[in-house]
Protein backbone atom coordinates (compact mmCIF):
# COMPACT_ATOMS: atom_id res chain seq x y z
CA UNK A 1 95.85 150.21 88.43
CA UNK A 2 95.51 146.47 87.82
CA UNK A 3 95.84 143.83 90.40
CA UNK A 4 98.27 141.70 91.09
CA UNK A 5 98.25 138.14 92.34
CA UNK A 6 100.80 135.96 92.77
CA UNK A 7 100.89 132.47 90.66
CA UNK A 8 101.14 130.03 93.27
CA UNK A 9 97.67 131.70 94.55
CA UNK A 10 96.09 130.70 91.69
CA UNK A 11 93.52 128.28 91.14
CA UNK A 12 91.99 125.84 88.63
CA UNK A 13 89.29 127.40 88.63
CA UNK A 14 90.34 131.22 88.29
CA UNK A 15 92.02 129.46 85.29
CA UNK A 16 88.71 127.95 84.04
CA UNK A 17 86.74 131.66 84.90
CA UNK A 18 89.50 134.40 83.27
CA UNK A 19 91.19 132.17 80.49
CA UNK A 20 88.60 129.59 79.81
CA UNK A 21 91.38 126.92 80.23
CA UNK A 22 89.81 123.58 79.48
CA UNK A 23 91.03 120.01 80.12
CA UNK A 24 91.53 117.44 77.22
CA UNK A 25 90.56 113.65 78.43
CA UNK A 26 91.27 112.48 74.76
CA UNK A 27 94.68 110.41 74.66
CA UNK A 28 95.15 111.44 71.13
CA UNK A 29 95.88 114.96 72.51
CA UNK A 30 98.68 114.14 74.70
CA UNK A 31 100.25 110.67 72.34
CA UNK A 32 103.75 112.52 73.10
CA UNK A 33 103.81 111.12 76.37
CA UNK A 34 102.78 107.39 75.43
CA UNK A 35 103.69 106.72 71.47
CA UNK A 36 107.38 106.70 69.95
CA UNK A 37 109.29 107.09 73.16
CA UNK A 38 112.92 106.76 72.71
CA UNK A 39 114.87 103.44 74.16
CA UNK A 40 117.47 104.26 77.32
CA UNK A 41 120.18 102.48 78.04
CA UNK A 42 121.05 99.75 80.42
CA UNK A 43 123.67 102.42 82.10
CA UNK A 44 120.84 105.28 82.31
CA UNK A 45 118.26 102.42 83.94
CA UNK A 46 121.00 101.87 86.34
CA UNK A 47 121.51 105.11 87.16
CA UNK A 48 117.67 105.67 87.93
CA UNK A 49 117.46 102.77 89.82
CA UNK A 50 120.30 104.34 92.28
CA UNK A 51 117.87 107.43 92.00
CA UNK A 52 115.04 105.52 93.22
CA UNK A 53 116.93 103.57 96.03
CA UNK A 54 118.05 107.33 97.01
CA UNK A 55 114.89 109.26 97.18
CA UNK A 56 113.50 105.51 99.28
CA UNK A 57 116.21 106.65 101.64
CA UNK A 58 115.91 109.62 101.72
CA UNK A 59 111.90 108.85 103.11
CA UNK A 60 113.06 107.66 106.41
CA UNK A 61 114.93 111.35 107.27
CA UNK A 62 111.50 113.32 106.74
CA UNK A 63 110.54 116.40 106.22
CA UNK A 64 111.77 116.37 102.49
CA UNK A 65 111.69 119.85 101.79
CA UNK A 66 111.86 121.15 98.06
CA UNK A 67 115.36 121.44 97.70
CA UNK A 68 115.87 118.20 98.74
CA UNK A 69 113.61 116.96 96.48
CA UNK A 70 115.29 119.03 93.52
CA UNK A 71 118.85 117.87 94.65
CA UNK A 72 117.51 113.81 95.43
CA UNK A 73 115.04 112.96 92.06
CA UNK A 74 114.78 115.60 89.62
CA UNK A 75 118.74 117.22 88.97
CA UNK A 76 119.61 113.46 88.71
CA UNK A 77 117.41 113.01 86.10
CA UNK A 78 117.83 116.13 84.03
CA UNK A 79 121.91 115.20 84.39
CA UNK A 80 121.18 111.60 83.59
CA UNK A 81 119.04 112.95 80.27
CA UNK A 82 122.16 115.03 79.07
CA UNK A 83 119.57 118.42 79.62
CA UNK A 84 122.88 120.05 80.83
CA UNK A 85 124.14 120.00 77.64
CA UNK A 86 123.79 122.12 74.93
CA UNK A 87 121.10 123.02 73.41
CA UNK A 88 119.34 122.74 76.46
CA UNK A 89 119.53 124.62 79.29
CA UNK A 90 118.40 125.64 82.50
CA UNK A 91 117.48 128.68 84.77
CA UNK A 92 116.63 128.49 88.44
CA UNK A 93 113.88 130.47 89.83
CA UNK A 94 112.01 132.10 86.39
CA UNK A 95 109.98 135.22 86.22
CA UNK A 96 106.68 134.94 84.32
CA UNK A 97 104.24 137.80 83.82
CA UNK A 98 101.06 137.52 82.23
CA UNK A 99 97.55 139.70 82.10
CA UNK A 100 93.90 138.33 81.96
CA UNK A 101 92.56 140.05 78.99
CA UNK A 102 89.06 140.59 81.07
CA UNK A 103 89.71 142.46 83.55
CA UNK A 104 93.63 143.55 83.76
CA UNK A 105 94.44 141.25 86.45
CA UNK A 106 98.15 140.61 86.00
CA UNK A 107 99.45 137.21 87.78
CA UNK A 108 103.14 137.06 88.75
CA UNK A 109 105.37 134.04 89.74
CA UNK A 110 108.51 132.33 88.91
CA UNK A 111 108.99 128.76 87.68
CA UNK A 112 111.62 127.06 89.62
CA UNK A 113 113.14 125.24 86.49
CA UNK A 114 112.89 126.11 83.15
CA UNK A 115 114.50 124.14 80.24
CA UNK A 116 114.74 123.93 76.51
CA UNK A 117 113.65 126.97 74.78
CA UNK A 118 111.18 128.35 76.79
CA UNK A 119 109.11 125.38 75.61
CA UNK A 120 109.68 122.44 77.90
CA UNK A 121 109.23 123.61 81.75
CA UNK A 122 110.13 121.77 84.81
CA UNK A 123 108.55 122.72 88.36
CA UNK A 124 108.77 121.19 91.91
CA UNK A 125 105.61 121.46 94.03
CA UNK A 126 106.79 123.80 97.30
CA UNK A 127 105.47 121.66 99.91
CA UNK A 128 106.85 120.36 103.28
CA UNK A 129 106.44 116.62 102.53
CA UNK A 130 107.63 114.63 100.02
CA UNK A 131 104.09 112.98 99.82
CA UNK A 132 102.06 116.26 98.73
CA UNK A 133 100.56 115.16 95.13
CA UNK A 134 101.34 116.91 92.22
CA UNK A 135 97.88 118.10 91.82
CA UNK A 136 98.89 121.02 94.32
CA UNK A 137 100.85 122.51 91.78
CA UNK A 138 98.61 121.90 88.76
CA UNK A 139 97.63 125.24 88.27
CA UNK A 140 100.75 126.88 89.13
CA UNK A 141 102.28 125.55 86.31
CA UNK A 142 99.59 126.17 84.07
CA UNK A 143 99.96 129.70 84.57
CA UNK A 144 103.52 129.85 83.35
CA UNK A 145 103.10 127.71 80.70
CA UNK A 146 99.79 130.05 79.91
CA UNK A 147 102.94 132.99 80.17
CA UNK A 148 104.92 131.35 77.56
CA UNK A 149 105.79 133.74 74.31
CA UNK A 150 105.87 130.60 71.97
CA UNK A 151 101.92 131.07 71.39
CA UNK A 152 101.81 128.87 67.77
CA UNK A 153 103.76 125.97 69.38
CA UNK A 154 102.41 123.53 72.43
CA UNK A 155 104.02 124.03 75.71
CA UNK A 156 105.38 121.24 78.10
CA UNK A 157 105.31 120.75 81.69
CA UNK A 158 106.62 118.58 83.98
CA UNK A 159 105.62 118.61 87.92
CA UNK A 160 106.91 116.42 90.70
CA UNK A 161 107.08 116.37 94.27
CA UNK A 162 109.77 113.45 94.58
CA UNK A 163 107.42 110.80 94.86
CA UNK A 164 105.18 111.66 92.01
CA UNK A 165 105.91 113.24 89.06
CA UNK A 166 103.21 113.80 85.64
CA UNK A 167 103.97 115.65 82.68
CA UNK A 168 101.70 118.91 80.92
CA UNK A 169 100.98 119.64 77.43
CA UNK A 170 98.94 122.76 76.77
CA UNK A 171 98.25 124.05 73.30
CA UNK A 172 97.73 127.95 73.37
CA UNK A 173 94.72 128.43 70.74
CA UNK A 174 91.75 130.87 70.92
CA UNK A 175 90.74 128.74 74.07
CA UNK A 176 93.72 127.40 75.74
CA UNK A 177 93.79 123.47 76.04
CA UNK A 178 95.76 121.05 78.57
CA UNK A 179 96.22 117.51 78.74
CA UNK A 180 97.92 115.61 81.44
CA UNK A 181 99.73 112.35 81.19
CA UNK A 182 99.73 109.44 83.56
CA UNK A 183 101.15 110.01 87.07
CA UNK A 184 104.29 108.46 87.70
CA UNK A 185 106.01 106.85 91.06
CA UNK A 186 109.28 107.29 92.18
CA UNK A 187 108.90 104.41 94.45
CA UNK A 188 107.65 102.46 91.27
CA UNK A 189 110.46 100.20 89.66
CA UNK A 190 110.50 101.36 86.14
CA UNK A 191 108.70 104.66 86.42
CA UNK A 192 111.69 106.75 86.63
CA UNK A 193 112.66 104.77 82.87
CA UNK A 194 109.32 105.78 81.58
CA UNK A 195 109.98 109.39 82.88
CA UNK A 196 113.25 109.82 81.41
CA UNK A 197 111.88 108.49 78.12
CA UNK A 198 108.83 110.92 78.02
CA UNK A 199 111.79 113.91 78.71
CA UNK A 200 113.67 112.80 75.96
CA UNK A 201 110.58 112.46 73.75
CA UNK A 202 109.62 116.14 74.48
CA UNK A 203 112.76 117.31 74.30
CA UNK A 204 113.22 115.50 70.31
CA UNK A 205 110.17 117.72 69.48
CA UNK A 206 111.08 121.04 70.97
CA UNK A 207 114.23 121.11 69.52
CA UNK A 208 112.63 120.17 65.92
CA UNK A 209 110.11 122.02 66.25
């Protein structure tokens, strides 16, 4: 019978040892999430901003607790990006299944967001303060992206915990590759613009794709 093990008690390094993940420092790997980003508007910046000056708020009733976090920073931001809207949508609380070829393990989880085809996924780190860094939830993601049935096409991710938030790209080829993107501050005037941009970016090439 093979084992089972949950996704969120994975590692980065039972990623490294069963599916020979590796990491991709090379910026021309991940140019999606710095080159040709689309402009925004002077309405969606204001919007953010209110976002921003939210979530700041929001700091001084802690603990923020994932919902919270969800409801305060990122369902602003996929509403303010139009991701409501057809052709993208969204599901709440995922499945994902997927076996290591080595030894039968299969890993279990769900994603708490997934968007846009199966191709662009969105996930909020399960912590109990707002200030947990998106590294917790590194591998978690991986996983489900690593779970994805689009196997010719690269994969998407985007992790925040409210206060941070940095985006995934991993290419599934005979040894999966991942790049990650620069980390991002709520807190940070203009990050949330930069975020929003990167979304729309990802979104442009899914859809196309």
């Amino acid at each position: 019978m093979a084992q089972i093990i949950q996704a969120q008690n994975i590692d980065l390094r039972y990623l490294v040892d069963n599916f020979n993940i590796q990491l991709v420092e090379d910026d021309n790997f991940f140019s999606e999430s710095r080159e040709n980003l689309p402009e925004i508007t002077e309405m969606e910046k204001k919007l953010l901003d209110k976002v921003r000056r939210g979530f700041i708020n929001l700091l001084n009733y802690p603990p923020l607790l994932e919902d919270v976090v969800k409801m305060s920073v990122l369902d602003p931001i996929l509403f303010i990006g139009d991701f409501y809207l057809t052709p993208f949508y969204v599901k709440s609380e995922q499945p994902i299944e997927i076996e290591s070829e080595n030894d039968g393990v299969i890993i279990k989880g769900r994603i708490d967001t997934l968007v846009l085809k199966d191709q662009l996924w969105v996930m909020v780190i399960e912590s109990k303060k707002a200030a947990y860094s998106v590294e917790v939830g590194l591998a978690q993601i991986l996983v489900y992206m690593l779970g994805n049935t689009h196997q010719n096409k690269p994969s998407y991710g985007l992790i925040t915990s409210g206060g941070e938030l940095t985006f995934i790209k991993l290419v599934k080829e005979e040894n999966p590759m991942y790049g990650i993107s620069n980390l991002f501050a709520t807190r940070n005037p203009g990050d949330l613009y930069r975020v929003l941009q990167i979304l729309k970016h990802l979104s442009q090439i899914v859809v196309n794709s």
